[in-house]
C-alpha atoms as a PDB file:
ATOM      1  CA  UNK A   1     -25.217   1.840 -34.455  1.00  0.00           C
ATOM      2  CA  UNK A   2     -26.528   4.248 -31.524  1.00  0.00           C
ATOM      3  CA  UNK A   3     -26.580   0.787 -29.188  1.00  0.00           C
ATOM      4  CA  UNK A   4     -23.311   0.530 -29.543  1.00  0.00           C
ATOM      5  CA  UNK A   5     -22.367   3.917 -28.361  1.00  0.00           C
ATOM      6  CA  UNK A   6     -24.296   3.514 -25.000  1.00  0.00           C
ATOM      7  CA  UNK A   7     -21.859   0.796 -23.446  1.00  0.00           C
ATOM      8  CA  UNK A   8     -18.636   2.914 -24.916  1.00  0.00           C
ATOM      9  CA  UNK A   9     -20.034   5.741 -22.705  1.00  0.00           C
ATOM     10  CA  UNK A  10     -20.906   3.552 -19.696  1.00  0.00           C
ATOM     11  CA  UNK A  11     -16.915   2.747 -20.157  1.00  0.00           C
ATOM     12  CA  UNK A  12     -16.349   6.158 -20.148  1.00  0.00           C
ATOM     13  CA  UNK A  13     -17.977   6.706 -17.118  1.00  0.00           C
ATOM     14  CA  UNK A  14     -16.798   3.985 -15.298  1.00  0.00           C
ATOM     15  CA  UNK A  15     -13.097   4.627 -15.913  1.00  0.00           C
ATOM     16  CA  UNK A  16     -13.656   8.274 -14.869  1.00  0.00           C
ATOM     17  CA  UNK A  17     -15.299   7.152 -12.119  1.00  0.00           C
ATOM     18  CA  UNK A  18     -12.038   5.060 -11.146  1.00  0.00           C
ATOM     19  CA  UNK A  19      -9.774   8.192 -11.723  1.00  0.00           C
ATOM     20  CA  UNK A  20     -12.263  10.614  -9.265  1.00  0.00           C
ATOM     21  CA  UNK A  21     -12.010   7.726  -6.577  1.00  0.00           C
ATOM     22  CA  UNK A  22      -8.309   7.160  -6.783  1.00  0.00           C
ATOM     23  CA  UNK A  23      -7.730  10.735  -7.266  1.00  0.00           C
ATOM     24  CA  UNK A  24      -9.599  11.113  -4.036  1.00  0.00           C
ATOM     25  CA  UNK A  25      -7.911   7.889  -2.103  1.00  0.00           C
ATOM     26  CA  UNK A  26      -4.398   9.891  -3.093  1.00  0.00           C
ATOM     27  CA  UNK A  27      -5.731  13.078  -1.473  1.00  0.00           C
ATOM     28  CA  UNK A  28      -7.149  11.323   1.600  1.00  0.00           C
ATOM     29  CA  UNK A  29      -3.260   9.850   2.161  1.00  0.00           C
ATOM     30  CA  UNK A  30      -1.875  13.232   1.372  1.00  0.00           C
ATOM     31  CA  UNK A  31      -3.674  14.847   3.655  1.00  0.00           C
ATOM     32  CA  UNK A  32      -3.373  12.217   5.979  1.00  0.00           C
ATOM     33  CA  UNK A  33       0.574  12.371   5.856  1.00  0.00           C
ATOM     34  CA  UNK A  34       0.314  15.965   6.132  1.00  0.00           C
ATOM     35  CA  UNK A  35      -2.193  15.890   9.385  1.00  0.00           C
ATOM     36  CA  UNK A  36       0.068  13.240  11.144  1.00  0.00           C
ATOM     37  CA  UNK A  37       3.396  15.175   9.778  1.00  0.00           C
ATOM     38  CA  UNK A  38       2.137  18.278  11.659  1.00  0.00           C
ATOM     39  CA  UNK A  39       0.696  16.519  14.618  1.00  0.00           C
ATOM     40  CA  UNK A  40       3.874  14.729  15.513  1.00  0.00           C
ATOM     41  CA  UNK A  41       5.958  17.560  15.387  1.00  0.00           C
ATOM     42  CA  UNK A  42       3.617  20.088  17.361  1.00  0.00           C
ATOM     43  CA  UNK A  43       2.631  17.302  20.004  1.00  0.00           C
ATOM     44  CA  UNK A  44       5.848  15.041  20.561  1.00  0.00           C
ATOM     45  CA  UNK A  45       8.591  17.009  21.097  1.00  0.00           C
ATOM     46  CA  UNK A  46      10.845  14.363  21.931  1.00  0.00           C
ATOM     47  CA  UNK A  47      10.214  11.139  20.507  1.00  0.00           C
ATOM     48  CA  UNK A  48      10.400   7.847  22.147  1.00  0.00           C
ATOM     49  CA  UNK A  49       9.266   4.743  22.123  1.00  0.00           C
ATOM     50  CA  UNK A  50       6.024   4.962  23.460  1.00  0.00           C
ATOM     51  CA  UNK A  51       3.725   8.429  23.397  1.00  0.00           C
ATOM     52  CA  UNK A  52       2.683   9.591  26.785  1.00  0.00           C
ATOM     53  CA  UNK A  53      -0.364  10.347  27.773  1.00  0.00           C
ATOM     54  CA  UNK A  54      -0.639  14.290  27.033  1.00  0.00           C
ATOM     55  CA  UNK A  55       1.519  13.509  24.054  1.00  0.00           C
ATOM     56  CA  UNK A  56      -1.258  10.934  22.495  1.00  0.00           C
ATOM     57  CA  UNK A  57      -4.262  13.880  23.536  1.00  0.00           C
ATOM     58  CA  UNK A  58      -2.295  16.254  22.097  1.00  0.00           C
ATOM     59  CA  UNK A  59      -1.715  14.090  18.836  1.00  0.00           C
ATOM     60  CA  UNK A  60      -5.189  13.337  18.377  1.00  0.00           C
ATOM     61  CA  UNK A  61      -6.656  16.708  19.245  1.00  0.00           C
ATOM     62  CA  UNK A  62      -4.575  17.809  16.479  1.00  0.00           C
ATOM     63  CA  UNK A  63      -5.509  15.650  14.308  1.00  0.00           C
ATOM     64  CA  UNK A  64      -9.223  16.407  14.881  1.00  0.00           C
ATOM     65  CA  UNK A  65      -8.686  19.998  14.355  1.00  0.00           C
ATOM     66  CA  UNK A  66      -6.530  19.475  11.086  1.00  0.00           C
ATOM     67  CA  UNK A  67      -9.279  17.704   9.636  1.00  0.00           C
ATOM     68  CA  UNK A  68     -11.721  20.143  10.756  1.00  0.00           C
ATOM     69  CA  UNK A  69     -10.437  22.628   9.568  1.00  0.00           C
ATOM     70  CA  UNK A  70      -9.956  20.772   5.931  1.00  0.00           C
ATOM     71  CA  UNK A  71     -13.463  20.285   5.824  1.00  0.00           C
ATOM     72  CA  UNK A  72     -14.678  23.797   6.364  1.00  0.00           C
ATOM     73  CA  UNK A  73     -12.309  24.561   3.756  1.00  0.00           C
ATOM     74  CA  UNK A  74     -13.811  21.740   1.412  1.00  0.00           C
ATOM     75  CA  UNK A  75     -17.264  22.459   2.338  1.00  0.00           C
ATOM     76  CA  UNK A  76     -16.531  26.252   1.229  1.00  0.00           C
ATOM     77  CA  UNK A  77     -14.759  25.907  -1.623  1.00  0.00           C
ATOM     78  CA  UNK A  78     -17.550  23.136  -3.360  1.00  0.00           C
ATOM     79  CA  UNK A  79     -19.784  25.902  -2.573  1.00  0.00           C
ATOM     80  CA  UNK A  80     -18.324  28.205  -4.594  1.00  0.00           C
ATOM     81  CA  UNK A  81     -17.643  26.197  -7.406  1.00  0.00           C
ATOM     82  CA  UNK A  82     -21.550  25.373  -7.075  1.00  0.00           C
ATOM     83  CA  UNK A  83     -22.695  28.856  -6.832  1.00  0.00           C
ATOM     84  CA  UNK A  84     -19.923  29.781 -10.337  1.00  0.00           C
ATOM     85  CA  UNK A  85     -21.453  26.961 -11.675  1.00  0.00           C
ATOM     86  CA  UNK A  86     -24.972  28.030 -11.605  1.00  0.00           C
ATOM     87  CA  UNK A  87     -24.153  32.047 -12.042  1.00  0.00           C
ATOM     88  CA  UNK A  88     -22.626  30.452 -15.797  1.00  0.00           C
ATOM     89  CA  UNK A  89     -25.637  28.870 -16.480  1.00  0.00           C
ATOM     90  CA  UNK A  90     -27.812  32.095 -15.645  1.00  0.00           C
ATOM     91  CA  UNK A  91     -25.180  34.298 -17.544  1.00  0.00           C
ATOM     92  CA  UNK A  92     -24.608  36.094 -14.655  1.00  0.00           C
END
């Protein structure tokens, strides 16, 4: 009987392995939305066909700094959750 459990919990892990990587795909397009949303309206103040020049620098500086930013922020944040993490298991 305890064979049997081992590929049930190699399911297990695989489907919430599925759910962490389209959980994270869905936040990669969210924040990508949300970057370009931004972007656009700071750097393209009148939209036309075609970006200019300063327009397109503008857009992608922008963008660079957006994501930047969201990494600091991610970076941070995982590090906290770390450092929780292992004051719990010290029962600190």
């Amino acid at each position: 009987m305890l064979f049997l459990t081992k590929p049930i919990e190699q399911q297990r892990q695989a489907v919430i392995e599925r759910y962490r990587a389209q959980a994270a795909l869905q936040n990669a397009q969210t924040l990508m939305n949300k970057a370009t949303e931004k972007c656009f309206a700071k750097c393209v103040p009148k939209p036309s066909t075609s970006l200019s020049g300063s327009e397109e620098t503008c857009t992608l500086r922008c963008f660079e700094r957006y994501l930047e930013a969201f990494n600091i922020v991610s970076r941070t944040y995982m590090n906290r959750v770390a450092e929780e993490s292992r004051n719990e298991q010290h029962g600190l």
